[in-house]
PDB file of N, CA and C in Angstrom:
ATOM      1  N   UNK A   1       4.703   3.678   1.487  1.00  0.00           N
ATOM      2  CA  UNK A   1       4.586   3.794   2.936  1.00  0.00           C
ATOM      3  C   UNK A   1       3.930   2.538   3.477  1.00  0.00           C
ATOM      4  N   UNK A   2       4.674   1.395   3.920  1.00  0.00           N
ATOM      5  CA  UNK A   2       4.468   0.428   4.210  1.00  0.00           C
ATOM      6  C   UNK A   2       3.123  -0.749   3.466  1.00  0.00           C
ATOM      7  N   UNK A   3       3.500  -0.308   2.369  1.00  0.00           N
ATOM      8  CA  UNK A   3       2.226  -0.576   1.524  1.00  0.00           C
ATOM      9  C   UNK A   3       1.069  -0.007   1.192  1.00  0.00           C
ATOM     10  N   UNK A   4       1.001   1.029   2.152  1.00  0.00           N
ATOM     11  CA  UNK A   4      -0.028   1.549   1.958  1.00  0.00           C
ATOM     12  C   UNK A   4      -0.716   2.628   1.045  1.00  0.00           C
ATOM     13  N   UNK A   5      -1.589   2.296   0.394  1.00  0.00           N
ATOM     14  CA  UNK A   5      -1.934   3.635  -0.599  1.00  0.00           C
ATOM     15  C   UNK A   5      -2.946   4.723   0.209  1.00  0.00           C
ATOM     16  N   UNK A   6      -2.833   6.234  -0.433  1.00  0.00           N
ATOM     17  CA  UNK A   6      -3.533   6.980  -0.210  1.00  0.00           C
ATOM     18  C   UNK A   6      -5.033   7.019   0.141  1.00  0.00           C
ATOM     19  N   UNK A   7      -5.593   5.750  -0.001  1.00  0.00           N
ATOM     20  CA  UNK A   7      -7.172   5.985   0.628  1.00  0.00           C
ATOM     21  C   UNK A   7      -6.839   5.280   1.894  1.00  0.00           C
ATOM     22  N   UNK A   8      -5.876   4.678   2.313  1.00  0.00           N
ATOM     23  CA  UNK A   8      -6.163   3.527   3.386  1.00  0.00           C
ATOM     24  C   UNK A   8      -5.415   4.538   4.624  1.00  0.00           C
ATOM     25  N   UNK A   9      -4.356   5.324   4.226  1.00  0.00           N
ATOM     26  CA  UNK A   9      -3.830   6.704   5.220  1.00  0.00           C
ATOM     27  C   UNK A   9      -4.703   7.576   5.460  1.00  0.00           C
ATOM     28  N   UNK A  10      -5.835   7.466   4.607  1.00  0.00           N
ATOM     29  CA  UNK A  10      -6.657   8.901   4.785  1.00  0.00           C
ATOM     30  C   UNK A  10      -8.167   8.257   5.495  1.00  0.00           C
ATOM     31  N   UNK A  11      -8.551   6.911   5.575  1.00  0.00           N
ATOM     32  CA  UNK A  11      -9.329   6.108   6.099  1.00  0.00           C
ATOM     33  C   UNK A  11      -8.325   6.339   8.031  1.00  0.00           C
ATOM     34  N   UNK A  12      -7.129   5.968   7.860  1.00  0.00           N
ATOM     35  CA  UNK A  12      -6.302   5.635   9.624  1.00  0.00           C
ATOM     36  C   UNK A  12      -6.484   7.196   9.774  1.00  0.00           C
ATOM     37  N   UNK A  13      -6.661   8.084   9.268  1.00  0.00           N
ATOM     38  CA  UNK A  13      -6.405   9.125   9.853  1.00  0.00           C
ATOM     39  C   UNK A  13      -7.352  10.289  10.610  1.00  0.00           C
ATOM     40  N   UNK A  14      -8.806   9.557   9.465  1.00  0.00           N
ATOM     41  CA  UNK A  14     -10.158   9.944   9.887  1.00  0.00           C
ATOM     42  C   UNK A  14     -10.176   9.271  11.093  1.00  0.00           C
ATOM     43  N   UNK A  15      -9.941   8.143  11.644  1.00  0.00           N
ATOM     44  CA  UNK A  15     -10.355   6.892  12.605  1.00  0.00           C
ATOM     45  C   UNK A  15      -9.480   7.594  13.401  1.00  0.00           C
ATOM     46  N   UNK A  16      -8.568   8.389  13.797  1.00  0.00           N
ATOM     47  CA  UNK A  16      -7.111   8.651  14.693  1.00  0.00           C
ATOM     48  C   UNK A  16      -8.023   9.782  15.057  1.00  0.00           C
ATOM     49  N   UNK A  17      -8.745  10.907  14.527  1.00  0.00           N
ATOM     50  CA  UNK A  17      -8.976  12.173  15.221  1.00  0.00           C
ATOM     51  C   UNK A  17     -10.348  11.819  15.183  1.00  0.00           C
ATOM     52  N   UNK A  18     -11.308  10.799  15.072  1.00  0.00           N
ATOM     53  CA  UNK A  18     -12.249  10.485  15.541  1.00  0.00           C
ATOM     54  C   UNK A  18     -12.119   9.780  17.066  1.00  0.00           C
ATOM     55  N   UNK A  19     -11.179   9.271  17.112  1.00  0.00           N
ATOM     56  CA  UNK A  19     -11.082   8.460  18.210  1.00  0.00           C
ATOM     57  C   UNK A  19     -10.555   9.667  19.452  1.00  0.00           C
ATOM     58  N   UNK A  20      -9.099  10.022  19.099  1.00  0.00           N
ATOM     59  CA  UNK A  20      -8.263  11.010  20.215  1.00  0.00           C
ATOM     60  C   UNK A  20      -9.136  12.603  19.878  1.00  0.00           C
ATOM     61  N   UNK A  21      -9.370  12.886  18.943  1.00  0.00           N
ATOM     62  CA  UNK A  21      -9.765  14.295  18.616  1.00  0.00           C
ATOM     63  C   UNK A  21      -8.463  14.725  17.790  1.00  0.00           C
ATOM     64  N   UNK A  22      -8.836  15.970  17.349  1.00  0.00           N
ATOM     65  CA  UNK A  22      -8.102  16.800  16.846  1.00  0.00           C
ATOM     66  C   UNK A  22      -6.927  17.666  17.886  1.00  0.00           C
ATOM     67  N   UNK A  23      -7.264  17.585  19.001  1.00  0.00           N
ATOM     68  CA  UNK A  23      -6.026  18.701  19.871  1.00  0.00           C
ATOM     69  C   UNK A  23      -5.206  17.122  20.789  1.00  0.00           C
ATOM     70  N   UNK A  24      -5.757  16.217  20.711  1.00  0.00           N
ATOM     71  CA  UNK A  24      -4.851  15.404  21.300  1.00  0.00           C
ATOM     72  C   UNK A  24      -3.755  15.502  19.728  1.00  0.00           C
ATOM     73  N   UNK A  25      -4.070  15.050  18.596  1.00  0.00           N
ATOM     74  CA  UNK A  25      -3.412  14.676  17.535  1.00  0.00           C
ATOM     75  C   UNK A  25      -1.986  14.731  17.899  1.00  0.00           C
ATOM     76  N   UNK A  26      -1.182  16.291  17.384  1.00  0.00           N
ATOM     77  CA  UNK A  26      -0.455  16.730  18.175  1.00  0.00           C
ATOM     78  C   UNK A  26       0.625  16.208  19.345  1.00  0.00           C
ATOM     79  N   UNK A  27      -0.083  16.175  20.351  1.00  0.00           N
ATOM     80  CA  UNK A  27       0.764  15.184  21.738  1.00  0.00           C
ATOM     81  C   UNK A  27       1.322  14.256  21.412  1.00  0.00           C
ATOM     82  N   UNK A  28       0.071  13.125  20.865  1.00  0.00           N
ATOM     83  CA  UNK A  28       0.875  11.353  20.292  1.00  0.00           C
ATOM     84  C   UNK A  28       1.710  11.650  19.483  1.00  0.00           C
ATOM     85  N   UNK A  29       1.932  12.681  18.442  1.00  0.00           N
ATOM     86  CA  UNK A  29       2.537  12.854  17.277  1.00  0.00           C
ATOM     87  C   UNK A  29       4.028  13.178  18.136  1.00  0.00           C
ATOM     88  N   UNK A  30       3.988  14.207  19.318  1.00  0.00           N
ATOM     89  CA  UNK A  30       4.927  14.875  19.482  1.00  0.00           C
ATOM     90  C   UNK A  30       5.375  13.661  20.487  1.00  0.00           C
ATOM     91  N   UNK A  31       4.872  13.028  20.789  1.00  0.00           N
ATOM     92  CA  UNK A  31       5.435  11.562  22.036  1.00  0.00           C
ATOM     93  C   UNK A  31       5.657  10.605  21.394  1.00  0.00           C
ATOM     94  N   UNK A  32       5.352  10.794  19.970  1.00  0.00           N
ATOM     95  CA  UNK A  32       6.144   9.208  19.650  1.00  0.00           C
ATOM     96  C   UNK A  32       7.379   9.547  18.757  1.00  0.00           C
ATOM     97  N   UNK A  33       7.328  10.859  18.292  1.00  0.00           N
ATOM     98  CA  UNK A  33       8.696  11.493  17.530  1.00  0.00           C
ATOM     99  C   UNK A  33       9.643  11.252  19.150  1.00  0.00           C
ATOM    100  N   UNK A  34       9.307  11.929  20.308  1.00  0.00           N
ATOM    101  CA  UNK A  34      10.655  11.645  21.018  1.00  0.00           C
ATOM    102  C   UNK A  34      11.049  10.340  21.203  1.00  0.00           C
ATOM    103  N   UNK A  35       9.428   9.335  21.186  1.00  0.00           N
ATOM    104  CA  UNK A  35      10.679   7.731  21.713  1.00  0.00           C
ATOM    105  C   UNK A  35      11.542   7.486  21.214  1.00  0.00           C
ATOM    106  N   UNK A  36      11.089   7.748  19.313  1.00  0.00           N
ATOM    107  CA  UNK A  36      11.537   7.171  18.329  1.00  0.00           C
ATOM    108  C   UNK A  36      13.124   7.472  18.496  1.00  0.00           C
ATOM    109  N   UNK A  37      13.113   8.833  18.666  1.00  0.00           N
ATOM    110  CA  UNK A  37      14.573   9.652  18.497  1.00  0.00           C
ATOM    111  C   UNK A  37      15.029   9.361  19.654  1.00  0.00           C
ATOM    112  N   UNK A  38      14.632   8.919  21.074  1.00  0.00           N
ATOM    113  CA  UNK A  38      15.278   8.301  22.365  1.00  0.00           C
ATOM    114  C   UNK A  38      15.552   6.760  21.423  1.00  0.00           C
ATOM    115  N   UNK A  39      14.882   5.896  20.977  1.00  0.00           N
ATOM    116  CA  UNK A  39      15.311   4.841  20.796  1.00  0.00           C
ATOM    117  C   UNK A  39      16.577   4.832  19.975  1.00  0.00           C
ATOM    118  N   UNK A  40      16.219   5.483  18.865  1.00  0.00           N
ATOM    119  CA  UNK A  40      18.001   5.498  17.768  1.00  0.00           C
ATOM    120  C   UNK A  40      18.627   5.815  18.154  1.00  0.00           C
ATOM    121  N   UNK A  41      18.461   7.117  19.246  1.00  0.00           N
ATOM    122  CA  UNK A  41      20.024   6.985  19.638  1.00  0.00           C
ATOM    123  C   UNK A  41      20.719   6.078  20.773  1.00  0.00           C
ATOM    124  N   UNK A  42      19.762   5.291  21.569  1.00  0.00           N
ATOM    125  CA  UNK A  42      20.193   4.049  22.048  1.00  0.00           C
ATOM    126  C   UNK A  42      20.675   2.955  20.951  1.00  0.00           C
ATOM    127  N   UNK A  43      19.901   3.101  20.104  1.00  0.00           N
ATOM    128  CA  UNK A  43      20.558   2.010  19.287  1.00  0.00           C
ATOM    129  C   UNK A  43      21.794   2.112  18.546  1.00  0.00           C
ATOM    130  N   UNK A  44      22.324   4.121  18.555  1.00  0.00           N
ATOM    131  CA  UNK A  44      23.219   4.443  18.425  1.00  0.00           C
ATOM    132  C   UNK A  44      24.744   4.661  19.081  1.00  0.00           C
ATOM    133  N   UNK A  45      24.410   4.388  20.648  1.00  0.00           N
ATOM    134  CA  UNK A  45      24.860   4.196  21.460  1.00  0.00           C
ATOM    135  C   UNK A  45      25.628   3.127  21.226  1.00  0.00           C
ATOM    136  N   UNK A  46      24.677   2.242  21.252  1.00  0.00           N
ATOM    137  CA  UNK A  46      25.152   0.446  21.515  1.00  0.00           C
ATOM    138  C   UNK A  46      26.176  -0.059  20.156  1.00  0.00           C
ATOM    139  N   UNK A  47      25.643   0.732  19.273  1.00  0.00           N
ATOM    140  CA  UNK A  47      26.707   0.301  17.880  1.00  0.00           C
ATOM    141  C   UNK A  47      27.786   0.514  17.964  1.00  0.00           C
ATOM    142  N   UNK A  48      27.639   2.253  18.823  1.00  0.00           N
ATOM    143  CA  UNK A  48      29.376   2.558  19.101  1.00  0.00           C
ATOM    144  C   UNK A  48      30.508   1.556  20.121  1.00  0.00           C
ATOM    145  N   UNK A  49      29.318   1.242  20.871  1.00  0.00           N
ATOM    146  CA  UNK A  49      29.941   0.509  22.019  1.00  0.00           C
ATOM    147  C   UNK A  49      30.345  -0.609  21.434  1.00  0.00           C
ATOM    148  N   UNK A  50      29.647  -1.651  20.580  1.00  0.00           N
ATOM    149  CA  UNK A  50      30.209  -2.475  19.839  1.00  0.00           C
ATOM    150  C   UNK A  50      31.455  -1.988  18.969  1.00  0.00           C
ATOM    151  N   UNK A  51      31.562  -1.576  19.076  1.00  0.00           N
ATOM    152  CA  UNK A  51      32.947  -1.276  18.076  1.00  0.00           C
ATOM    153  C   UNK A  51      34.577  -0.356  18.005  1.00  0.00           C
ATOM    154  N   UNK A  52      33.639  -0.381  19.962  1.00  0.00           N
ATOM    155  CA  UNK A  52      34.861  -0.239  20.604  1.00  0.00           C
ATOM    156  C   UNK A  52      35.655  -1.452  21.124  1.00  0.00           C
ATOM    157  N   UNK A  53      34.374  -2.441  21.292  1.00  0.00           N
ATOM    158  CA  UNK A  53      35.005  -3.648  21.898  1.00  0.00           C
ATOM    159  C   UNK A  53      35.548  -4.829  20.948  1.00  0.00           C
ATOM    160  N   UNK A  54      35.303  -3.938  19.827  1.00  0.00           N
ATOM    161  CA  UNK A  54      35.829  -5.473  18.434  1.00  0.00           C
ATOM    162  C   UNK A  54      37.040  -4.519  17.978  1.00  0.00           C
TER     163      UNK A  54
END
């Protein structure tokens, strides 16, 4: 996971619900799953569109 080993995920993760808390966690988690899945499928979009036009 991007290099990262198990103490250094579990170090970002203490620092993530120290910082937002524990009931924000959740929200960011659930707001960055939709960009992600708004972004691919733009990027899924655009592939098709390319390859209508070639």
């Amino acid at each position: 996971m991007f290099g990262l080993g198990w103490a250094e995920v579990i170090v970002i993760l203490i620092v993530l619900v120290l910082i937002f808390g524990p009931k924000k966690i959740p929200e960011i988690g659930n707001s960055l799953g939709k960009t992600l899945r708004g972004f691919k499928s733009e990027l899924n979009q655009e592939d098709s569109t390319d390859e209508e036009k070639g």
